[in-house]
N, C-alpha and C. Protein backbone atom coordinates (compact mmCIF):
# COMPACT_ATOMS: atom_id res chain seq x y z
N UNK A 1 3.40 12.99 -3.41
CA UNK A 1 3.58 11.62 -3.86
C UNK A 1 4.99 11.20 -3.51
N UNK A 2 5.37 9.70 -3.32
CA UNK A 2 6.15 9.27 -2.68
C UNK A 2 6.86 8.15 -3.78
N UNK A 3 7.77 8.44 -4.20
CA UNK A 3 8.07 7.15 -5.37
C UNK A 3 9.16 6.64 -4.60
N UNK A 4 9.08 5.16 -4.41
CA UNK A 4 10.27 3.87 -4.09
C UNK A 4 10.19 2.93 -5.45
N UNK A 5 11.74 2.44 -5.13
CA UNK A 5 11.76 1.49 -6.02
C UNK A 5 10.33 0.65 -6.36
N UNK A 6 9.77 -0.11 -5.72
CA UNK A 6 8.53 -0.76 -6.35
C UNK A 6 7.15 0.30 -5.86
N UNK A 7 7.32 0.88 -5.18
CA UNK A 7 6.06 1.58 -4.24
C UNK A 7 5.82 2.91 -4.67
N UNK A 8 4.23 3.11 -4.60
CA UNK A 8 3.99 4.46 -4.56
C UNK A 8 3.03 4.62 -3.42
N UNK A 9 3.06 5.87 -3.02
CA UNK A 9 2.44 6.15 -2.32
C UNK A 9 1.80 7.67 -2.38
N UNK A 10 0.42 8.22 -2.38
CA UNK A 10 -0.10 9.59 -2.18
C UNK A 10 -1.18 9.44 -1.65
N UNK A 11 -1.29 10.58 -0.91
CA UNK A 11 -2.23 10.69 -0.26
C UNK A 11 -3.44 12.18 -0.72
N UNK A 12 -4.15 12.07 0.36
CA UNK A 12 -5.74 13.20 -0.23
C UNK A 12 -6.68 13.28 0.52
N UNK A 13 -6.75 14.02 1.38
CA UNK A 13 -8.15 14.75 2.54
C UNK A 13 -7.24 13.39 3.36
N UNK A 14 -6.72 12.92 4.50
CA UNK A 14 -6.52 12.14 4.92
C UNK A 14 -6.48 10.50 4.67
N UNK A 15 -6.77 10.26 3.20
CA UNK A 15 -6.33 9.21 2.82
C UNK A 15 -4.99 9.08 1.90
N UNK A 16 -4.69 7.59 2.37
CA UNK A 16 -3.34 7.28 1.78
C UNK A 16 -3.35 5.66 0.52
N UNK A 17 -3.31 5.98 -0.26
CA UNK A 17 -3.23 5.21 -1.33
C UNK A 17 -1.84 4.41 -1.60
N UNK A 18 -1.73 3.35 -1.18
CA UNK A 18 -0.36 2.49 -1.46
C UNK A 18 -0.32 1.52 -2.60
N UNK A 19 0.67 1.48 -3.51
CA UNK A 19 0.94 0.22 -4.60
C UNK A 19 2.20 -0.13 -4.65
N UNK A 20 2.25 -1.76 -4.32
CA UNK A 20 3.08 -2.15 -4.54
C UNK A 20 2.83 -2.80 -6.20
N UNK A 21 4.13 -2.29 -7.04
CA UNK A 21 4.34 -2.72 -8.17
C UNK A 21 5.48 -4.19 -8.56
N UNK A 22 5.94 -4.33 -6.95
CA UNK A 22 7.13 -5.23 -7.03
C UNK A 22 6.53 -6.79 -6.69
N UNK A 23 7.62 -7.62 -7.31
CA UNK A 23 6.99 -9.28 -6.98
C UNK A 23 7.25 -9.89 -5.82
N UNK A 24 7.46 -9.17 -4.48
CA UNK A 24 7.46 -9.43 -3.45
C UNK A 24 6.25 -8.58 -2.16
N UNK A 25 6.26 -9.10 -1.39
CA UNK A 25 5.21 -7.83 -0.21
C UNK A 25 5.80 -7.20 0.57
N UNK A 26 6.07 -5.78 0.67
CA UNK A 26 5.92 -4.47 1.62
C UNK A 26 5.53 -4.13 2.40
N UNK A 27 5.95 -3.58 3.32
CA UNK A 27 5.58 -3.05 4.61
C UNK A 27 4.53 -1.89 4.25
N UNK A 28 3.38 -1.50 4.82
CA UNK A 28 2.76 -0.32 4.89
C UNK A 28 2.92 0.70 6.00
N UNK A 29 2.60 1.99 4.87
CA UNK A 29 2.97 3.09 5.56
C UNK A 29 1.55 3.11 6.77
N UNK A 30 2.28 3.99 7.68
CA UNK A 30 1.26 3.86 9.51
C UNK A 30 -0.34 4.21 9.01
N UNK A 31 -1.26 3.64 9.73
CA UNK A 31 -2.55 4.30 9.38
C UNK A 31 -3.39 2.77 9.52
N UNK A 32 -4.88 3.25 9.27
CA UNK A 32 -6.08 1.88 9.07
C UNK A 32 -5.90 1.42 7.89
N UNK A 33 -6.04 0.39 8.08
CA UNK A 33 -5.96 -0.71 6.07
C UNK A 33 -7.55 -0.12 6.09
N UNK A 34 -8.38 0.22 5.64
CA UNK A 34 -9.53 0.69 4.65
C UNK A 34 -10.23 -0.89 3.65
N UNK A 35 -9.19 -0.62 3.08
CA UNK A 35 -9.38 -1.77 1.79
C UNK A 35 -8.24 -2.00 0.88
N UNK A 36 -8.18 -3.32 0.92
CA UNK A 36 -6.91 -4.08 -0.29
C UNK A 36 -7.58 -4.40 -1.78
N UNK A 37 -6.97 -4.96 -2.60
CA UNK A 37 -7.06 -5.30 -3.42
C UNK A 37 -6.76 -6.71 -3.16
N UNK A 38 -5.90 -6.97 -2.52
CA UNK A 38 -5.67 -8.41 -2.56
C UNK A 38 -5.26 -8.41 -0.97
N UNK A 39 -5.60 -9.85 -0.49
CA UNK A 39 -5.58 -9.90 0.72
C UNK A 39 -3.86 -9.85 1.09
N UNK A 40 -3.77 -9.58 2.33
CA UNK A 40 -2.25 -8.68 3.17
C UNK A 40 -1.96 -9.97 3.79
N UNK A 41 -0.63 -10.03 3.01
CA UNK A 41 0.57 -11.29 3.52
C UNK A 41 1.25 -10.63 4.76
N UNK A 42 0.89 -11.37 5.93
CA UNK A 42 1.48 -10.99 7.36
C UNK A 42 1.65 -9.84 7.63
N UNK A 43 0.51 -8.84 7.46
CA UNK A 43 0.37 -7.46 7.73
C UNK A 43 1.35 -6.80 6.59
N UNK A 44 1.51 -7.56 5.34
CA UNK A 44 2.07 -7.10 4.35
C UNK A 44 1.30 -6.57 2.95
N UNK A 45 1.78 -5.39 2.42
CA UNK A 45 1.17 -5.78 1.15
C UNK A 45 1.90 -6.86 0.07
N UNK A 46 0.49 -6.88 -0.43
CA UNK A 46 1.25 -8.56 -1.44
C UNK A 46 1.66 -7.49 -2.69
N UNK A 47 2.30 -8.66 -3.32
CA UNK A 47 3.00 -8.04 -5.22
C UNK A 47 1.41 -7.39 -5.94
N UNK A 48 2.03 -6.58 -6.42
CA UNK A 48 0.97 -6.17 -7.48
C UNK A 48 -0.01 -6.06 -6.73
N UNK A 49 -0.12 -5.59 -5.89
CA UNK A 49 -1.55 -5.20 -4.91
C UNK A 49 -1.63 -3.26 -4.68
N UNK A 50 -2.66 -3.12 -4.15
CA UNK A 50 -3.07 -1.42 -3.95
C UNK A 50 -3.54 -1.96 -2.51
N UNK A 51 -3.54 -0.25 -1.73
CA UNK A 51 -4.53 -0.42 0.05
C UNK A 51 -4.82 1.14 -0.09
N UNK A 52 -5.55 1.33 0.15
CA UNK A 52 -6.23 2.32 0.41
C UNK A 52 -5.79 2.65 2.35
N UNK A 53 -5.74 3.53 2.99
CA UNK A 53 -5.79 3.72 4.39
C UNK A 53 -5.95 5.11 4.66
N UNK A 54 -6.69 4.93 5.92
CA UNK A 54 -7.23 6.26 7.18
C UNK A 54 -6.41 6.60 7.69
């Protein structure tokens, strides 16, 4: 597991689980977006959002 100021990140069998906890959007770590929670501001994650990725 990967703790940043707003972000976490872990992964499992080749997936990677991202949350941004902060009120702005983040860059994601390399890989397929899978699935959001909330739709991705300019290939960003949005605030308070999760992505799942391959």
């Amino acid at each position: 597991m990967l703790l940043r100021d707003a972000q976490i990140l872990f992964g499992r069998g080749g997936l990677i689980c991202a949350l941004n906890t902060s009120a702005s959007s983040i860059a994601l770590p390399p890989g397929e977006v899978l699935l959001t929670s909330s739709p991705l501001i300019d290939g960003r994650l949005a605030p308070d959002s999760a992505a799942w990725l391959g």
